[in-house]
Protein backbone atom coordinates (compact mmCIF):
# COMPACT_ATOMS: atom_id res chain seq x y z
CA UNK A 1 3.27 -0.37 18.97
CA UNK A 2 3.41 2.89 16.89
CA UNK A 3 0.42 5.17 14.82
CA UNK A 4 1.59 6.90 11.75
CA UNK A 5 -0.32 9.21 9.72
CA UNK A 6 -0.31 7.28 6.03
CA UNK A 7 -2.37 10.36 4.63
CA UNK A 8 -3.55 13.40 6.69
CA UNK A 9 -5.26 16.02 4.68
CA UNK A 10 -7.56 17.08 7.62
CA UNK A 11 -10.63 15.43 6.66
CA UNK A 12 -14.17 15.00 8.18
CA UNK A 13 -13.24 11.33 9.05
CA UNK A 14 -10.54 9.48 10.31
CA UNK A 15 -9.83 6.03 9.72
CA UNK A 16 -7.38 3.83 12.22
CA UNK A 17 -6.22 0.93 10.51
CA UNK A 18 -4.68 -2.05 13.20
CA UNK A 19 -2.47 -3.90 10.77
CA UNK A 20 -1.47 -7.47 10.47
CA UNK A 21 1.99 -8.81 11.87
CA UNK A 22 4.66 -8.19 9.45
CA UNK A 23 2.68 -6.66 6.97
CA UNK A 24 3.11 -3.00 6.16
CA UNK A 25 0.69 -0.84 5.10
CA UNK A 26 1.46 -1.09 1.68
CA UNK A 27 -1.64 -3.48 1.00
CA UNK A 28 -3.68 -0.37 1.55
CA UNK A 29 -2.16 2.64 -0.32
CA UNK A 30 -4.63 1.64 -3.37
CA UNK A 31 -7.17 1.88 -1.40
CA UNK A 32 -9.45 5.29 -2.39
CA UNK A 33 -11.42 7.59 -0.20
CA UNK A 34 -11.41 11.65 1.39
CA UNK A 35 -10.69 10.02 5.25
CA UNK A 36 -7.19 10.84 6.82
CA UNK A 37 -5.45 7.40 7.58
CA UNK A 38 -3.94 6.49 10.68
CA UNK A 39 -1.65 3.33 10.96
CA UNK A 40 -0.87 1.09 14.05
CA UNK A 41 2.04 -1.67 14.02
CA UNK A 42 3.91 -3.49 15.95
CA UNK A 43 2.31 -5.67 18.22
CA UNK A 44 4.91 -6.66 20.74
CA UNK A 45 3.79 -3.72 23.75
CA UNK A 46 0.18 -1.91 23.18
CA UNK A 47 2.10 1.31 25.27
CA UNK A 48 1.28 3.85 22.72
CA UNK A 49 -1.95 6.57 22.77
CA UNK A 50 -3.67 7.85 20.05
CA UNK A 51 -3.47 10.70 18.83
CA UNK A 52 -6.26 13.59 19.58
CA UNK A 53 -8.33 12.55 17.01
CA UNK A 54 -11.05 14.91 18.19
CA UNK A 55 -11.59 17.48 15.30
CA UNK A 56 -12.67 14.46 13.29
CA UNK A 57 -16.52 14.16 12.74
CA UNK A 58 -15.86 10.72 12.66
CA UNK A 59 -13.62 7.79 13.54
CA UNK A 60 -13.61 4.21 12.61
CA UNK A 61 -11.76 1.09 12.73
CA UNK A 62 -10.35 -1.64 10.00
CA UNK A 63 -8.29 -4.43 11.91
CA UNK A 64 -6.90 -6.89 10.15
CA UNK A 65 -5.14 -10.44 11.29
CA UNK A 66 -3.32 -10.24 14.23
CA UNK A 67 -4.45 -6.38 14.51
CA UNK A 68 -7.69 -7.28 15.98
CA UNK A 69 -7.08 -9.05 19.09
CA UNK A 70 -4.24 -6.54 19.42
CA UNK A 71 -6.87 -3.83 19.30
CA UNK A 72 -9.51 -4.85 21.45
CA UNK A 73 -6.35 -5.67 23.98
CA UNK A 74 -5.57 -2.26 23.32
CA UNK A 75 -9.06 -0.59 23.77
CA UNK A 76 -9.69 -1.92 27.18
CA UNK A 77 -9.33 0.78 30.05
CA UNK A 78 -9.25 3.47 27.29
CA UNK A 79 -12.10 5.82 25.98
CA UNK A 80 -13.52 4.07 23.07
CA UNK A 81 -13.39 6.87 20.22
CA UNK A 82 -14.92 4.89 17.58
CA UNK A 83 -18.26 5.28 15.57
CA UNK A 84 -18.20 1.70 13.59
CA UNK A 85 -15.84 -1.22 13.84
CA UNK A 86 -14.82 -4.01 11.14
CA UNK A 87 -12.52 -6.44 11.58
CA UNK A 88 -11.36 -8.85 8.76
CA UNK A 89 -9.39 -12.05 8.88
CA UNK A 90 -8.83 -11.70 12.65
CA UNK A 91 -10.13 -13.20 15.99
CA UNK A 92 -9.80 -12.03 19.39
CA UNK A 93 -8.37 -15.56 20.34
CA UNK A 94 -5.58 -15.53 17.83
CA UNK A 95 -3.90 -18.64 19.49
CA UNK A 96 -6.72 -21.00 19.82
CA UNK A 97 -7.51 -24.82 18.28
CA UNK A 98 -11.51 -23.72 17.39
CA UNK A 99 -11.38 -19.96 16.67
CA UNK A 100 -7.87 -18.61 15.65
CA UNK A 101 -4.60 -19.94 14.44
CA UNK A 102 -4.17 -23.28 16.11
CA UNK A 103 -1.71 -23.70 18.46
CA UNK A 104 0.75 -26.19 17.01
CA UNK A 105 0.80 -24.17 14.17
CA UNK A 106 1.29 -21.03 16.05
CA UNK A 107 4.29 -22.73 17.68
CA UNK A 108 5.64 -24.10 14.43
CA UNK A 109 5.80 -20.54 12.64
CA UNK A 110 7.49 -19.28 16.20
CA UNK A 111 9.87 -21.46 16.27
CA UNK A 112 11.01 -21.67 12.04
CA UNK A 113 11.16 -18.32 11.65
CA UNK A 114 13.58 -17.11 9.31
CA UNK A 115 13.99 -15.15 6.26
CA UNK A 116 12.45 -18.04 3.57
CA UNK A 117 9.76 -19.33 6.11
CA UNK A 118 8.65 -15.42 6.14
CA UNK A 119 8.74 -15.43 2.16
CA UNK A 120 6.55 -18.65 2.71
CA UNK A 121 4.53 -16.74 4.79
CA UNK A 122 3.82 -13.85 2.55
CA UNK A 123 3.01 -16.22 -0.16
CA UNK A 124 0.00 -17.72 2.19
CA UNK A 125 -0.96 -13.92 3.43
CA UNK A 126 -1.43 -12.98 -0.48
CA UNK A 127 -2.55 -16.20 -2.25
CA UNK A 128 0.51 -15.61 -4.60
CA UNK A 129 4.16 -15.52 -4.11
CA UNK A 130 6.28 -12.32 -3.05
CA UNK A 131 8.98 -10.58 -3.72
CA UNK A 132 11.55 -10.66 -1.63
CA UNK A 133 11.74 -8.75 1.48
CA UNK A 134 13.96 -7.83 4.37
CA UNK A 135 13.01 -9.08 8.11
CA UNK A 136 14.39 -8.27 11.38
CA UNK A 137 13.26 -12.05 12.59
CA UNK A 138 14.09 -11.86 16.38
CA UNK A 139 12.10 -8.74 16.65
CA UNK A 140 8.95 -10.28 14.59
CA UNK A 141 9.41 -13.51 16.97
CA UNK A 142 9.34 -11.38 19.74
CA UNK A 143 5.84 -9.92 18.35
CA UNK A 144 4.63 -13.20 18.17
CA UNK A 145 5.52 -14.60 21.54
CA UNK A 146 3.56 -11.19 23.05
CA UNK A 147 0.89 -11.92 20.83
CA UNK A 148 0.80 -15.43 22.33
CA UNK A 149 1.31 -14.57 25.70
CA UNK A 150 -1.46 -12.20 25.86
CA UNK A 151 -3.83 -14.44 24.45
CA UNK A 152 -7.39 -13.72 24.24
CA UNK A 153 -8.88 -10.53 23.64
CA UNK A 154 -12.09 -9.40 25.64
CA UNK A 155 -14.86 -10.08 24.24
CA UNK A 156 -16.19 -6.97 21.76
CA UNK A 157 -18.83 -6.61 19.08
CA UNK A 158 -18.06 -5.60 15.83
CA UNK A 159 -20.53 -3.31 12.85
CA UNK A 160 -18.99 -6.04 10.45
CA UNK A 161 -16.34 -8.96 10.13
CA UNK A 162 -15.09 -10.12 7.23
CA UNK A 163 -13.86 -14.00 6.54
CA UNK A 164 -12.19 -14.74 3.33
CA UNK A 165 -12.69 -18.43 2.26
CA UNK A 166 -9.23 -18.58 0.85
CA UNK A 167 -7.35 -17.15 3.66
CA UNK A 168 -4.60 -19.54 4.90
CA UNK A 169 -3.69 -18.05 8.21
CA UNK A 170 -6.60 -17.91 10.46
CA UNK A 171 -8.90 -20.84 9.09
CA UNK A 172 -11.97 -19.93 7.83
CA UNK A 173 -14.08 -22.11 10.03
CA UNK A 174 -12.30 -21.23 12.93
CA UNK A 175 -13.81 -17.88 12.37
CA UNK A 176 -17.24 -18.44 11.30
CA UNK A 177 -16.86 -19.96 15.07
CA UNK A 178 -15.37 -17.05 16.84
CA UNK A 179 -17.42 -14.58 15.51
CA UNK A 180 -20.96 -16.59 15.47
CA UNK A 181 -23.89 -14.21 16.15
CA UNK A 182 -22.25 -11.36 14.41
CA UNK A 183 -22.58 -9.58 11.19
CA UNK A 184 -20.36 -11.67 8.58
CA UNK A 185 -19.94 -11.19 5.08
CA UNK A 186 -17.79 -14.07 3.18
CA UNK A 187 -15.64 -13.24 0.49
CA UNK A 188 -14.10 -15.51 -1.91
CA UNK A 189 -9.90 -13.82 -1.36
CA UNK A 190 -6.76 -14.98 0.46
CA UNK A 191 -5.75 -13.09 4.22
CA UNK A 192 -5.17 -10.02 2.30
CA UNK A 193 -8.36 -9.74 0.47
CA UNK A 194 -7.57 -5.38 -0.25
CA UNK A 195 -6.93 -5.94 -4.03
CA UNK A 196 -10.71 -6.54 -4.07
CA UNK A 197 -11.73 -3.07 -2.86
CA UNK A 198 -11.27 0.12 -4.35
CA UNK A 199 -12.80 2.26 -1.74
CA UNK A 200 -12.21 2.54 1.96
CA UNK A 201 -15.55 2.60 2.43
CA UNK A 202 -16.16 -0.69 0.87
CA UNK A 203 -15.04 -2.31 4.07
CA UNK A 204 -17.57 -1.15 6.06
């Protein structure tokens, strides 16, 4: 795993965005707002340490997908430095039959993966087909077979949790399940529902 700065302009807030597997952080650069923008990827070790993030007058958290069982993996034995939490399109069981990606389908997209089952992929993640793009597809199977082996996340609350009706990775009413109890808003987008916001804040 990595954090990258994708805008640091010493703000009053920071943001950490946990990503989705294989997804860069491009779906967010339209995304408006004064807080600085920190980026974690790459799912296959949770090794790395954030950066002192302790000018900041605030921090907060956007997962997304596979980014939020990866974070509250993450997060466990560490200080906790956030303020509010949101997590959209994810679970912290990622690999289960009744509240993640199932596991047969898990297996499947393990075990096909090359470059035009990725392009498939992408088309699913965005509700519309992709342009091309490049993979390194042992090193994303790797990611998924630590994702899979770590399986689920400890239990953690979140200010808000998004579930997108059209999204075609984690199925919808596997989340409403996972995250019962908590504070859900539905939204009517595919995995990558960004193009509907304009703000950063808007997630929260």
């Amino acid at each position: 795993m990595e954090f990258r700065w994708l805008k640091q302009i010493q703000a009053a807030e920071a943001i950490v965005v946990f990503g989705g597997w294989a997804v860069g952080p491009e779906v967010f650069w339209h995304l408006d707002g004064p807080q600085d923008i920190l980026f974690a990827s790459g799912y296959t070790d949770l090794d790395a340490e954030l950066p002192d993030l302790s000018g900041y007058e605030r921090v907060s958290l956007l997962a997304w997908s596979f980014g939020v069982a990866a974070y509250a993996h993450w997060q466990q034995g560490r200080p906790d430095p956030f303020s509010r939490k949101t997590a959209v399109n994810g679970s912290l069981q990622p690999v289960n039959r009744g509240a993640g990606i199932p596991p047969a389908v898990f297996r499947r997209t393990v075990e096909t993966l090359s470059l035009d089952s990725y392009q498939q992929f992408l088309g699913r993640v965005f509700g519309a087909r992709q342009d091309a793009e490049a993979l390194d597809v042992e090193a994303r199977r790797a990611e998924l077979l630590a994702v899979e082996r770590r399986g689920d996340a400890p239990q953690m609350r979140f200010d808000k949790v998004w579930i997108c009706s059209g999204d075609k990775i984690f199925p919808p009413a596997n989340l409403a399940r996972a995250w019962a109890g908590q504070n859900v808003a539905n939204l009517d987008a595919p995995h990558a529902p960004f193009d509907r916001f304009a703000q950063w804040e808007a997630l929260f």
